[in-house]
N, C-alpha and C. Protein backbone atom coordinates (compact mmCIF):
# COMPACT_ATOMS: atom_id res chain seq x y z
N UNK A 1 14.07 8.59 3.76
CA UNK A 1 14.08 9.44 2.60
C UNK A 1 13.82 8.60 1.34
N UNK A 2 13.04 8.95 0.24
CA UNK A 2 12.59 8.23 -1.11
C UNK A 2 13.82 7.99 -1.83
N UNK A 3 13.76 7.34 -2.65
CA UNK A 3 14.65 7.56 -3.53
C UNK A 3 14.83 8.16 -4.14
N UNK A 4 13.65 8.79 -4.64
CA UNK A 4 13.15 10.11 -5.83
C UNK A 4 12.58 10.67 -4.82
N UNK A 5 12.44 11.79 -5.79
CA UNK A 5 11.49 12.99 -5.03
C UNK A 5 10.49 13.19 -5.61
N UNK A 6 10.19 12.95 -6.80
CA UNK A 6 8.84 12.15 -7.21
C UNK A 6 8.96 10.97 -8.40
N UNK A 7 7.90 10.37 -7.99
CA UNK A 7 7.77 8.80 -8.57
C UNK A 7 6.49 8.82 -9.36
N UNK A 8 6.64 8.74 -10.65
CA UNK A 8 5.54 8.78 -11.17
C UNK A 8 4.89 7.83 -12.30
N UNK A 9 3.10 7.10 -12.03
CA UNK A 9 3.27 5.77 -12.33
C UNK A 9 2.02 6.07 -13.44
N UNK A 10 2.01 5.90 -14.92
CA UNK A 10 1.11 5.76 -15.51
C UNK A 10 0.42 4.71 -16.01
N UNK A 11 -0.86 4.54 -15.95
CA UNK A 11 -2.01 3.39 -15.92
C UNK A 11 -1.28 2.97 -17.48
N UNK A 12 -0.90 2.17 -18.14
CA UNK A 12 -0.73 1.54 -19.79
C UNK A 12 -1.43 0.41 -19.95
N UNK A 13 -2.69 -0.31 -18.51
CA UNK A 13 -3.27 -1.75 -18.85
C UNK A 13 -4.03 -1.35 -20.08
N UNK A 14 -4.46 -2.24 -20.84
CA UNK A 14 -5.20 -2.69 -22.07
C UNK A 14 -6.53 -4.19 -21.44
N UNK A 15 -7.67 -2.98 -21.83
CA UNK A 15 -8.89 -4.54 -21.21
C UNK A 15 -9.19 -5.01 -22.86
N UNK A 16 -9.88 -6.11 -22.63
CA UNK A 16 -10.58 -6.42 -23.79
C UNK A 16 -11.33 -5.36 -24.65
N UNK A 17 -11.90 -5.68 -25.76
CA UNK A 17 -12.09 -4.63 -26.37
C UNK A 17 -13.74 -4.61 -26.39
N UNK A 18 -13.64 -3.26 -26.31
CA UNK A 18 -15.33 -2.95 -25.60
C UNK A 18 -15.31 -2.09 -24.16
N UNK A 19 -14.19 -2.76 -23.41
CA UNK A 19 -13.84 -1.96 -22.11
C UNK A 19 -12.83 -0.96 -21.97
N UNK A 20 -13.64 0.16 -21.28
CA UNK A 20 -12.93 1.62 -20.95
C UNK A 20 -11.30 1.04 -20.70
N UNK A 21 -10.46 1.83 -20.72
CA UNK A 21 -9.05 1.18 -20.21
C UNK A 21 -8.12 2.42 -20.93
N UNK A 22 -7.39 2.59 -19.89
CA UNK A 22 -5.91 4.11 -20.16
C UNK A 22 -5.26 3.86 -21.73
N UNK A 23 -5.43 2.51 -21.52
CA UNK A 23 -4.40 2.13 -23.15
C UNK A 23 -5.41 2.83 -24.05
N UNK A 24 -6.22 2.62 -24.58
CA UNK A 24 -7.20 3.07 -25.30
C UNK A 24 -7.20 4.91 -25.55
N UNK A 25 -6.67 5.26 -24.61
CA UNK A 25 -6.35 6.84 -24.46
C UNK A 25 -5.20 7.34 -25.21
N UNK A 26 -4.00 6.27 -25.24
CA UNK A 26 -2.82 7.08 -25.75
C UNK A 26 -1.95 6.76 -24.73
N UNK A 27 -2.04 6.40 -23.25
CA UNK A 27 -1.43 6.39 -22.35
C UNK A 27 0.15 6.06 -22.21
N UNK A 28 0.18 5.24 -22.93
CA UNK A 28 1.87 4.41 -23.60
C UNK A 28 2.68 5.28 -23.92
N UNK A 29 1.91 5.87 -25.31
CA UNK A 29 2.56 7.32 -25.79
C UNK A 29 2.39 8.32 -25.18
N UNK A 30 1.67 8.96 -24.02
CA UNK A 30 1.95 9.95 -23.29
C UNK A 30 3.02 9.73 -22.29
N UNK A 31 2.82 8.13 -22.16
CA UNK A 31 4.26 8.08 -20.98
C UNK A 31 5.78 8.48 -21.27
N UNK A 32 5.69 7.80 -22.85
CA UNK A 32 7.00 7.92 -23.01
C UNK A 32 7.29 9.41 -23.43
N UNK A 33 6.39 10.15 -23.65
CA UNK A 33 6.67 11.66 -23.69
C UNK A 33 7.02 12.38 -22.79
N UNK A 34 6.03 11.56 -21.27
CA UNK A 34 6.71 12.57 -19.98
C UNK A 34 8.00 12.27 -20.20
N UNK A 35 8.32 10.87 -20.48
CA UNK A 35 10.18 10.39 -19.60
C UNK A 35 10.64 11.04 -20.44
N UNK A 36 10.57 11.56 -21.95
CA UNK A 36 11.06 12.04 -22.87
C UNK A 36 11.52 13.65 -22.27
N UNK A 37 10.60 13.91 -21.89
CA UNK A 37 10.32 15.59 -21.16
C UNK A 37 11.15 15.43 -20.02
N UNK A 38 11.39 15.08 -19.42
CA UNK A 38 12.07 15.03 -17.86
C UNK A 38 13.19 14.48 -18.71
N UNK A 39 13.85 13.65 -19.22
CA UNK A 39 15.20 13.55 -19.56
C UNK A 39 15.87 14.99 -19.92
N UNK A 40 14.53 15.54 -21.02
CA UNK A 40 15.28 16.84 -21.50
C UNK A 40 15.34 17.96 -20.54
N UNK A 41 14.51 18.30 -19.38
CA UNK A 41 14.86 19.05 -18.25
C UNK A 41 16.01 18.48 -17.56
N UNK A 42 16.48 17.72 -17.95
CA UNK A 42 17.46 16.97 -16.59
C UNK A 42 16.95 16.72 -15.43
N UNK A 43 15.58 16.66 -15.02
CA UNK A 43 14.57 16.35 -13.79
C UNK A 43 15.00 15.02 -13.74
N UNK A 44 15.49 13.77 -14.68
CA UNK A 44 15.17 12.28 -14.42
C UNK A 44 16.56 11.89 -13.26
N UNK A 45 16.16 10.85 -12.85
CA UNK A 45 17.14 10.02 -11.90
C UNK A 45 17.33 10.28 -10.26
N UNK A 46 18.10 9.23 -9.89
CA UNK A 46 17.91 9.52 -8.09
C UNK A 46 17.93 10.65 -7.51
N UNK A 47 17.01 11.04 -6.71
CA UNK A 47 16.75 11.91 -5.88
C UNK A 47 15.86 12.70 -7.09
N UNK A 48 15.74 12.33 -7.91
CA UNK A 48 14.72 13.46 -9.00
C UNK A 48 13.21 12.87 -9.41
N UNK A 49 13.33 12.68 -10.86
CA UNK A 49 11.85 12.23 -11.10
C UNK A 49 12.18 10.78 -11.82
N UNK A 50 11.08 9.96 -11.43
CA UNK A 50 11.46 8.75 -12.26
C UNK A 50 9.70 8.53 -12.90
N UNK A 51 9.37 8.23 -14.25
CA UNK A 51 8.32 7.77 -14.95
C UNK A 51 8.67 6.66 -14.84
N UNK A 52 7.25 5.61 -14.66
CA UNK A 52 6.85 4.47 -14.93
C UNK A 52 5.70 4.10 -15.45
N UNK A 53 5.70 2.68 -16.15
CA UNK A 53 4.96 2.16 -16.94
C UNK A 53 3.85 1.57 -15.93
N UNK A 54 2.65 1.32 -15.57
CA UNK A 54 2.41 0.34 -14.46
C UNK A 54 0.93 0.06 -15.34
N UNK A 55 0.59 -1.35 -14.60
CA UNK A 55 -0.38 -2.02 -15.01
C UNK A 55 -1.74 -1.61 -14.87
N UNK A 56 -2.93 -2.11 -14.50
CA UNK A 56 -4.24 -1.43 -14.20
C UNK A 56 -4.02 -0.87 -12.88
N UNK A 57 -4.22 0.42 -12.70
CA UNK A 57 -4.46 1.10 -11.57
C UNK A 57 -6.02 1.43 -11.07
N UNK A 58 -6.82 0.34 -11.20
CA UNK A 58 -8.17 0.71 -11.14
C UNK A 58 -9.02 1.45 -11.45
N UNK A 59 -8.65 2.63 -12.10
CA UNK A 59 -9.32 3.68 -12.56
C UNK A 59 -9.51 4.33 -13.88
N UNK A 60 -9.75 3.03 -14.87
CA UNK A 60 -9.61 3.47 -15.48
C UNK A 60 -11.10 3.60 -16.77
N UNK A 61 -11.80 3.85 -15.49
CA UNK A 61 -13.36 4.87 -16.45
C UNK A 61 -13.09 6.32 -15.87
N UNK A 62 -11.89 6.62 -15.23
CA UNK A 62 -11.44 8.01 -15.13
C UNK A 62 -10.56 8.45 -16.06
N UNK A 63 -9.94 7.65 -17.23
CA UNK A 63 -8.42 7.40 -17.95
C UNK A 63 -8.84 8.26 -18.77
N UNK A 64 -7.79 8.89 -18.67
CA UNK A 64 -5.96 8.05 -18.19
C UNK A 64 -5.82 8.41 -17.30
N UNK A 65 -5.25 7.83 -16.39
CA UNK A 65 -4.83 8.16 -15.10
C UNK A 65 -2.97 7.76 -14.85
N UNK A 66 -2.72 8.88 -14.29
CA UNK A 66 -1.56 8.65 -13.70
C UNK A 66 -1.35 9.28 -12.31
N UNK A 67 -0.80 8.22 -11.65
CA UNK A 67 -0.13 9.15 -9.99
C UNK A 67 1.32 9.51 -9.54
N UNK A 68 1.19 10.36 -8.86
CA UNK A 68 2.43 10.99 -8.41
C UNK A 68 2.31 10.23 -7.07
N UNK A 69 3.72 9.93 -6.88
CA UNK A 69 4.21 9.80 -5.51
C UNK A 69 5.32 10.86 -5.11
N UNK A 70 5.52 11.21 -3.66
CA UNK A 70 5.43 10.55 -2.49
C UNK A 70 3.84 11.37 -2.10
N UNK A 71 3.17 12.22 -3.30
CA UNK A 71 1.73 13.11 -2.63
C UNK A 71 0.82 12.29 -3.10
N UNK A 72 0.78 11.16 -3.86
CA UNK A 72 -0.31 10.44 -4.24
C UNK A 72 -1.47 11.68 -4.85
N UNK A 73 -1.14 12.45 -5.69
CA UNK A 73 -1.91 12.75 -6.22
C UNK A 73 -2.25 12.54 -7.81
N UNK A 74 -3.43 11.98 -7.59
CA UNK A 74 -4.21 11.45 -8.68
C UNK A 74 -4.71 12.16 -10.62
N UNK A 75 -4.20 11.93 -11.11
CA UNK A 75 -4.39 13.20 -12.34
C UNK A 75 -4.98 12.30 -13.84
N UNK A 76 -6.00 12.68 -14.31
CA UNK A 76 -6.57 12.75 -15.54
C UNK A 76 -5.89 13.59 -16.68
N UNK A 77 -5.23 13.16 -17.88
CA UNK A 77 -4.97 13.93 -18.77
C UNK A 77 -5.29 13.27 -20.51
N UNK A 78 -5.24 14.82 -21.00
CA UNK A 78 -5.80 14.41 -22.52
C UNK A 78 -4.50 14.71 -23.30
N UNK A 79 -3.65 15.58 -23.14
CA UNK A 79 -2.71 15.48 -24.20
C UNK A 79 -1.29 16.08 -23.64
N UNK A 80 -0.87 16.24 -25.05
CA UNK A 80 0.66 16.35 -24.15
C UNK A 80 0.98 17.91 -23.51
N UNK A 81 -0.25 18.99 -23.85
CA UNK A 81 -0.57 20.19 -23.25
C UNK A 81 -0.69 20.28 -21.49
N UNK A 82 -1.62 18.97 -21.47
CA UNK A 82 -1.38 18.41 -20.19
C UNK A 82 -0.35 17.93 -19.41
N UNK A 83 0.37 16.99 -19.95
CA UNK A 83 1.62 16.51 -19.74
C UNK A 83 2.84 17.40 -19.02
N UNK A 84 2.84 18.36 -20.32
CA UNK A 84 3.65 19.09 -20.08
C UNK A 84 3.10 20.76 -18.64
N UNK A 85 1.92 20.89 -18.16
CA UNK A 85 1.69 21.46 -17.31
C UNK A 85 1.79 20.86 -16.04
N UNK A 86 1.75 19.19 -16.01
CA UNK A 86 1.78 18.46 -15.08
C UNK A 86 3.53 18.73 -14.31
N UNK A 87 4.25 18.33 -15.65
CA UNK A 87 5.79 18.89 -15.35
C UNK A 87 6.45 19.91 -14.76
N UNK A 88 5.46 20.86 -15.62
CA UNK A 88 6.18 22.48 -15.00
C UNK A 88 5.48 23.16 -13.50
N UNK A 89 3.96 22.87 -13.32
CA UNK A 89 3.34 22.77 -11.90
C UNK A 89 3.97 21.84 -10.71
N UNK A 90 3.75 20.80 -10.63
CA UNK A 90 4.04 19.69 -10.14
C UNK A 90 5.24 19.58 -10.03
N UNK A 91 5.84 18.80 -10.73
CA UNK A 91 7.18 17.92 -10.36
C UNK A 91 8.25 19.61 -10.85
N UNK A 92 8.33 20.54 -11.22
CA UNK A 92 8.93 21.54 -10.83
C UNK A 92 9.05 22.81 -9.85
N UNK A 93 7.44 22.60 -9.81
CA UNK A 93 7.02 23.79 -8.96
C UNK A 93 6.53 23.01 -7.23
N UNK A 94 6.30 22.12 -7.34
CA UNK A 94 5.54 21.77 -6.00
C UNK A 94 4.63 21.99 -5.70
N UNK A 95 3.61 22.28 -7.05
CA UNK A 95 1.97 22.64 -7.04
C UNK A 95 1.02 22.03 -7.97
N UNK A 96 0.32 21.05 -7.12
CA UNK A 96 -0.54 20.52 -7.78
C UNK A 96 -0.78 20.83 -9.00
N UNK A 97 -1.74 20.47 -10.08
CA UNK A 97 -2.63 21.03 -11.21
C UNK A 97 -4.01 20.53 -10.57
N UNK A 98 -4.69 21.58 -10.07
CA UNK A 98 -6.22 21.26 -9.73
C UNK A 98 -7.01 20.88 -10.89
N UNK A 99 -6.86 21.42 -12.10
CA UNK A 99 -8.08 21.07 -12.75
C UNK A 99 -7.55 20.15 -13.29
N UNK A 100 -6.75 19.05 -13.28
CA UNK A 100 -6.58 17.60 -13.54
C UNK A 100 -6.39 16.49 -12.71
N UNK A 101 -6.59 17.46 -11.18
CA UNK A 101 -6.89 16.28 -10.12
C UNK A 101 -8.90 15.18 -10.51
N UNK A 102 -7.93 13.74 -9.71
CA UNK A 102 -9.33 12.98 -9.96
C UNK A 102 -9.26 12.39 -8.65
């Protein structure tokens, strides 16, 4: 059994400048908005949801990218409209968001 029931890891690397990269998106500040959002649902902590910060996740001429675990599903987002549908689909409902799968 996980520890969480979902684990969720957003891209925050920073490339040189000139190169595509999640940081460049906002990514930092969208993260700390999900954990912000899930604290205020009471969703955060063991057996619940945990946000993380994580380094280059390779994908980031798709960015921003962040993944969900334990479904590994892959998601593109632009703002915190997004964010917050990712929350209430997903990590509340147990249903993907298709049109922000990548």
């Amino acid at each position: 059994m996980s520890h969480f029931q979902h684990h969720v890891f957003f891209c925050c690397n920073q490339r040189a400048e000139g190169e595509s990269c999640c940081a460049n998106h906002g990514a930092s500040e969208l993260r700390a908005y999900a954990k912000d959002q899930i604290k205020s649902l009471g969703l955060n902590g063991v057996a619940k949801t945990r946000i993380n910060h994580a380094g280059c996740l390779d994908r980031c001429d798709q960015g921003p990218v962040m993944v969900v675990y334990p479904e590994a599903v892959w998601y593109t987002y632009v703002d915190k409209d997004d964010i917050d549908e990712i929350i209430e689909s997903h990590l509340r409902q147990g249903r993907p968001v298709e049109r922000l799968k990548i």
